[in-house]
PDB file of N, CA and C in Angstrom:
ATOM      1  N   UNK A   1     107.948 103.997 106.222  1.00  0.00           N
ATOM      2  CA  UNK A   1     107.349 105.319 106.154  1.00  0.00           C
ATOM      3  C   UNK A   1     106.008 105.343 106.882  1.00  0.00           C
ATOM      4  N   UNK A   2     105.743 103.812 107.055  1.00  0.00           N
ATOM      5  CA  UNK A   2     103.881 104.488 107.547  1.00  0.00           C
ATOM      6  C   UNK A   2     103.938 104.870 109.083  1.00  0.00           C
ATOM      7  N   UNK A   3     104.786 103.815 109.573  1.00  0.00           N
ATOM      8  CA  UNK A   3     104.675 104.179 110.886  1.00  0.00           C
ATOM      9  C   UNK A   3     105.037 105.832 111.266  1.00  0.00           C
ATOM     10  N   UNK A   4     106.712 106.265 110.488  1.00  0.00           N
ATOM     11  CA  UNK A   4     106.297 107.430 110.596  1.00  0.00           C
ATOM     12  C   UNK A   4     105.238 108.493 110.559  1.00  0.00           C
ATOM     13  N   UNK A   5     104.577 108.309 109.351  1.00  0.00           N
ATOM     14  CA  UNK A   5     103.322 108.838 109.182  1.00  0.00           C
ATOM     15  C   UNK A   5     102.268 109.327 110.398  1.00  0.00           C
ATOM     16  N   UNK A   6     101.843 108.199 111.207  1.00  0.00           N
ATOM     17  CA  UNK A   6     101.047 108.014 112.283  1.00  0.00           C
ATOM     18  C   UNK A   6     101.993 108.759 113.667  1.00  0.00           C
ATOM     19  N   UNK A   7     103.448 109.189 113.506  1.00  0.00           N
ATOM     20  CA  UNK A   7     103.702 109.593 114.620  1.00  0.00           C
ATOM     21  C   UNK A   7     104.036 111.569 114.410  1.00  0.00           C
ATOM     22  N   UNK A   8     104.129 111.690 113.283  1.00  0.00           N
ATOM     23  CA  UNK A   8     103.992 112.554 112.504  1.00  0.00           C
ATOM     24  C   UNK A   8     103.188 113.837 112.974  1.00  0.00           C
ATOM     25  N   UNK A   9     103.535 114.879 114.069  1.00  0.00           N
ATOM     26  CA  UNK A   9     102.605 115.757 114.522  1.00  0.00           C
ATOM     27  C   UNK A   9     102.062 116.880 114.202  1.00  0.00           C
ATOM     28  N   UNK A  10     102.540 117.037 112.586  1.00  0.00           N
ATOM     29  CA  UNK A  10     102.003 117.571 111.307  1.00  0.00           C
ATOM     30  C   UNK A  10     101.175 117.153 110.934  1.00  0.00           C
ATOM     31  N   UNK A  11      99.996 117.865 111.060  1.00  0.00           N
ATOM     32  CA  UNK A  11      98.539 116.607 110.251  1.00  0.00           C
ATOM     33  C   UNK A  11      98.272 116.815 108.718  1.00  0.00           C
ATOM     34  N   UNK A  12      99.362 118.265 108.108  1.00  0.00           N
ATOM     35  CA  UNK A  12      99.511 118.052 106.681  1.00  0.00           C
ATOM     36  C   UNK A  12     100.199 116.622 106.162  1.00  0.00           C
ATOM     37  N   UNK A  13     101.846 116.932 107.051  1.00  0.00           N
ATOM     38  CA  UNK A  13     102.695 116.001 106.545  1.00  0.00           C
ATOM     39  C   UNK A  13     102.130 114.291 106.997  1.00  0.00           C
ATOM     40  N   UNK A  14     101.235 114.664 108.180  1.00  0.00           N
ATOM     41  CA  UNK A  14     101.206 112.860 108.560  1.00  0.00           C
ATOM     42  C   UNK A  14     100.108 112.397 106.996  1.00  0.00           C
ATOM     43  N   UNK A  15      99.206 113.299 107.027  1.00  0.00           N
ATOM     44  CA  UNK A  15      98.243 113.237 106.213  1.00  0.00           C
ATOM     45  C   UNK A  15      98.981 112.522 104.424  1.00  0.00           C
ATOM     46  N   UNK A  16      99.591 113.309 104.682  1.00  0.00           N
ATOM     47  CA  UNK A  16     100.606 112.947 102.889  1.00  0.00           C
ATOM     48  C   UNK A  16     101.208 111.828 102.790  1.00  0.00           C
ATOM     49  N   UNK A  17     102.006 111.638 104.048  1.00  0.00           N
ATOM     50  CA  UNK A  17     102.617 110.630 103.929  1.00  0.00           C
ATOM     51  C   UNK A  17     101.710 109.285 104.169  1.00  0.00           C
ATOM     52  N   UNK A  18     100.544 109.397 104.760  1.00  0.00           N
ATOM     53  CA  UNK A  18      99.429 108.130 104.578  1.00  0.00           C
ATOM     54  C   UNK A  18      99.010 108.086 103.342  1.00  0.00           C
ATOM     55  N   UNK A  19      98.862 108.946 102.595  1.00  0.00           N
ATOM     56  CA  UNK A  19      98.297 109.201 100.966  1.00  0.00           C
ATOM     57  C   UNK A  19      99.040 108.079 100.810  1.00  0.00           C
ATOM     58  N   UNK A  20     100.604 108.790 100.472  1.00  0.00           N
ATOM     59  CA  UNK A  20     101.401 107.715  99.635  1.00  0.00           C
ATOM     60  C   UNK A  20     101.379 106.750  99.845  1.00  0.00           C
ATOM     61  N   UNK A  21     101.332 105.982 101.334  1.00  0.00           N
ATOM     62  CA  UNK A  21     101.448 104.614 101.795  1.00  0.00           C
ATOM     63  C   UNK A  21      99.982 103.630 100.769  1.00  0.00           C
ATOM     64  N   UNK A  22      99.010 105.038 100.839  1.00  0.00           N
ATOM     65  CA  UNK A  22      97.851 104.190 100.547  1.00  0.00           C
ATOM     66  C   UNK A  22      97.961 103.972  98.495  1.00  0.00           C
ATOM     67  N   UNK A  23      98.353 104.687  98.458  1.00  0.00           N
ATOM     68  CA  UNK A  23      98.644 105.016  96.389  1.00  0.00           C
ATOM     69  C   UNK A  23      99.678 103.854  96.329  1.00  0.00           C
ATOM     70  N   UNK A  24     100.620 103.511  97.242  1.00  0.00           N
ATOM     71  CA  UNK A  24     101.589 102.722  96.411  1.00  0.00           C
ATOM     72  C   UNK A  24     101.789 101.651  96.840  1.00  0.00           C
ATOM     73  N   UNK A  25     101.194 100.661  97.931  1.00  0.00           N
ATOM     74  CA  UNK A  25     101.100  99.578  98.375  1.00  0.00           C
ATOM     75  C   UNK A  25      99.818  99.597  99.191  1.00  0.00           C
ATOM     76  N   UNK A  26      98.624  99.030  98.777  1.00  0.00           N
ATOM     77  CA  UNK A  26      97.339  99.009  98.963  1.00  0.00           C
ATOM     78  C   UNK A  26      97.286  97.825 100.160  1.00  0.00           C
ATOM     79  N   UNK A  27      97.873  96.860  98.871  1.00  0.00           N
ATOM     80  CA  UNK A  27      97.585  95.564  99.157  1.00  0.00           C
ATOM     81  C   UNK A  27      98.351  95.086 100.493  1.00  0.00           C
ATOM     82  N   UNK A  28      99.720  95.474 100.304  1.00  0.00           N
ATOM     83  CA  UNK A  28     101.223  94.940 101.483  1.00  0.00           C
ATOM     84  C   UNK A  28     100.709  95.989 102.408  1.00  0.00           C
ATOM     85  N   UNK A  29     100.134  96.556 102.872  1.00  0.00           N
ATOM     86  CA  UNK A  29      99.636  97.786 103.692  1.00  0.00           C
ATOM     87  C   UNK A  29      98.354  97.800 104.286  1.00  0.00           C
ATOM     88  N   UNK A  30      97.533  96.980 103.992  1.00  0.00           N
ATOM     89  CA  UNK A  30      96.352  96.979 104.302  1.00  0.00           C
ATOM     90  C   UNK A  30      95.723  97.061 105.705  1.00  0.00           C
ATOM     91  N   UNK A  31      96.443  96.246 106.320  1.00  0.00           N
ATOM     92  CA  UNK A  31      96.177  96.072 108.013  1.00  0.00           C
ATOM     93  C   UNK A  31      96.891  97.241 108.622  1.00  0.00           C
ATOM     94  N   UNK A  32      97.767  97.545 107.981  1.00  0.00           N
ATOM     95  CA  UNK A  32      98.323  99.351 108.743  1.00  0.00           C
ATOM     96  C   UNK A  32      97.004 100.217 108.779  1.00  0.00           C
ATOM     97  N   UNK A  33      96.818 100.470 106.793  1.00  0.00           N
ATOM     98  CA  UNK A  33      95.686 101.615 106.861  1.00  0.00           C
ATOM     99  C   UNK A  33      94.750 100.879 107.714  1.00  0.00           C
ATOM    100  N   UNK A  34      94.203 100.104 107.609  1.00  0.00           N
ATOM    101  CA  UNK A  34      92.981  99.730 109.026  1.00  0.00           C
ATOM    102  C   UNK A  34      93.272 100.430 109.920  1.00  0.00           C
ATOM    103  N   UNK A  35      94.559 100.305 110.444  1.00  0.00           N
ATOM    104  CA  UNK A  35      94.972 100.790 111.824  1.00  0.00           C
ATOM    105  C   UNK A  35      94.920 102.083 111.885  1.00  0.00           C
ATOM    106  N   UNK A  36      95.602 102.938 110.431  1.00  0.00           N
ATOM    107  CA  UNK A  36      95.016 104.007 110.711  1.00  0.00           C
ATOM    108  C   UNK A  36      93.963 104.968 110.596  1.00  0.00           C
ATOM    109  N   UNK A  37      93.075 104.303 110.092  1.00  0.00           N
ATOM    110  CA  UNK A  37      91.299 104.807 110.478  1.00  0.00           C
ATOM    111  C   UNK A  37      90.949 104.990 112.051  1.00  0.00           C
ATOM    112  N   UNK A  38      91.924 104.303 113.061  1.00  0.00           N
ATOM    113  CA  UNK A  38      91.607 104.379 114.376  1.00  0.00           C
ATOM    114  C   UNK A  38      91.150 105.785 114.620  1.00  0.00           C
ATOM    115  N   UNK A  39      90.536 106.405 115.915  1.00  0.00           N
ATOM    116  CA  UNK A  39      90.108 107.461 116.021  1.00  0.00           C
ATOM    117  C   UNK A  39      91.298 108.278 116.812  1.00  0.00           C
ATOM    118  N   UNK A  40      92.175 107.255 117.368  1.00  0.00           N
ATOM    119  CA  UNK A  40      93.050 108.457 118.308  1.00  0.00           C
ATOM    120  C   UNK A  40      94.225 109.148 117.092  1.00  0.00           C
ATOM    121  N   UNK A  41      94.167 108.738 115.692  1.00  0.00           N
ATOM    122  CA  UNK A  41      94.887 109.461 114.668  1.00  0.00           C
ATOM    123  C   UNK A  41      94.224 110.517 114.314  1.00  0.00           C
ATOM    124  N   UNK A  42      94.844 111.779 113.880  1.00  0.00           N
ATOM    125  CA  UNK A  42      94.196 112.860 113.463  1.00  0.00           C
ATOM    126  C   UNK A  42      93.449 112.867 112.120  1.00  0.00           C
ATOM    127  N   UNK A  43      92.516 113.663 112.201  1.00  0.00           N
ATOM    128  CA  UNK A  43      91.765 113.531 111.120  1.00  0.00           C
ATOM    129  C   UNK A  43      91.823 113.539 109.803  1.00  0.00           C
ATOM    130  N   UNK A  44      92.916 113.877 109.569  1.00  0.00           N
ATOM    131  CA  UNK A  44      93.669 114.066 108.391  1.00  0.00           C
ATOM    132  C   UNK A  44      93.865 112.967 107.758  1.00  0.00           C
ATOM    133  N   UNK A  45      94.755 112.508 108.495  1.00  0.00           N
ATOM    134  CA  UNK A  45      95.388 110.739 108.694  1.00  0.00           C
ATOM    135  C   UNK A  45      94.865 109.804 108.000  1.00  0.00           C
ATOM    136  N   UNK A  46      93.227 109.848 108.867  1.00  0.00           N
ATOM    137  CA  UNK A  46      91.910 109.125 109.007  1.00  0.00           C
ATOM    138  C   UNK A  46      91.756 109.186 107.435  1.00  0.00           C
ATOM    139  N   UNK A  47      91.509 110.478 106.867  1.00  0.00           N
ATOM    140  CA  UNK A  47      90.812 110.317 105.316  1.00  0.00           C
ATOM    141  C   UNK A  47      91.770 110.289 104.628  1.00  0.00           C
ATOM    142  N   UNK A  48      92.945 110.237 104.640  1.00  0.00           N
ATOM    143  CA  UNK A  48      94.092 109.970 104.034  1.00  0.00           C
ATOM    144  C   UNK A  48      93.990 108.215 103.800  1.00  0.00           C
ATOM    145  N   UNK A  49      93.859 107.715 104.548  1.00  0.00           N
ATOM    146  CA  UNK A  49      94.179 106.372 104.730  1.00  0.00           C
ATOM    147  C   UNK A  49      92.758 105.758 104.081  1.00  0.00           C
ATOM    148  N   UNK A  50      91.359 106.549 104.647  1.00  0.00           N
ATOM    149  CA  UNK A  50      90.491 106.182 103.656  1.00  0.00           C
ATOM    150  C   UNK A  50      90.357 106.275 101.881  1.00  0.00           C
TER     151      UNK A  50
END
């Protein structure tokens, strides 16, 4: 699901679906959300993942 997330050109739905990635595997996920704090993800994304 995360990768979907990040390709996701809905910045509600990309946004949600990073939520969940981040609520339900923190830990096994970690170096993704890093990845997606990058700046070329939408902003949504970004504080989603934060």
């Amino acid at each position: 699901m995360g990768e979907r997330a990040l390709s996701e050109p809905d910045p509600l739905i990309a946004a949600v679906m990073t939520g969940g990635v981040a609520r339900h595997d923190v830990a096994g996920r970690a170096a993704w959300l890093f990845g997606a704090l990058a700046s070329r993800h939408l902003p949504a994304v970004r504080a989603a993942a934060a």
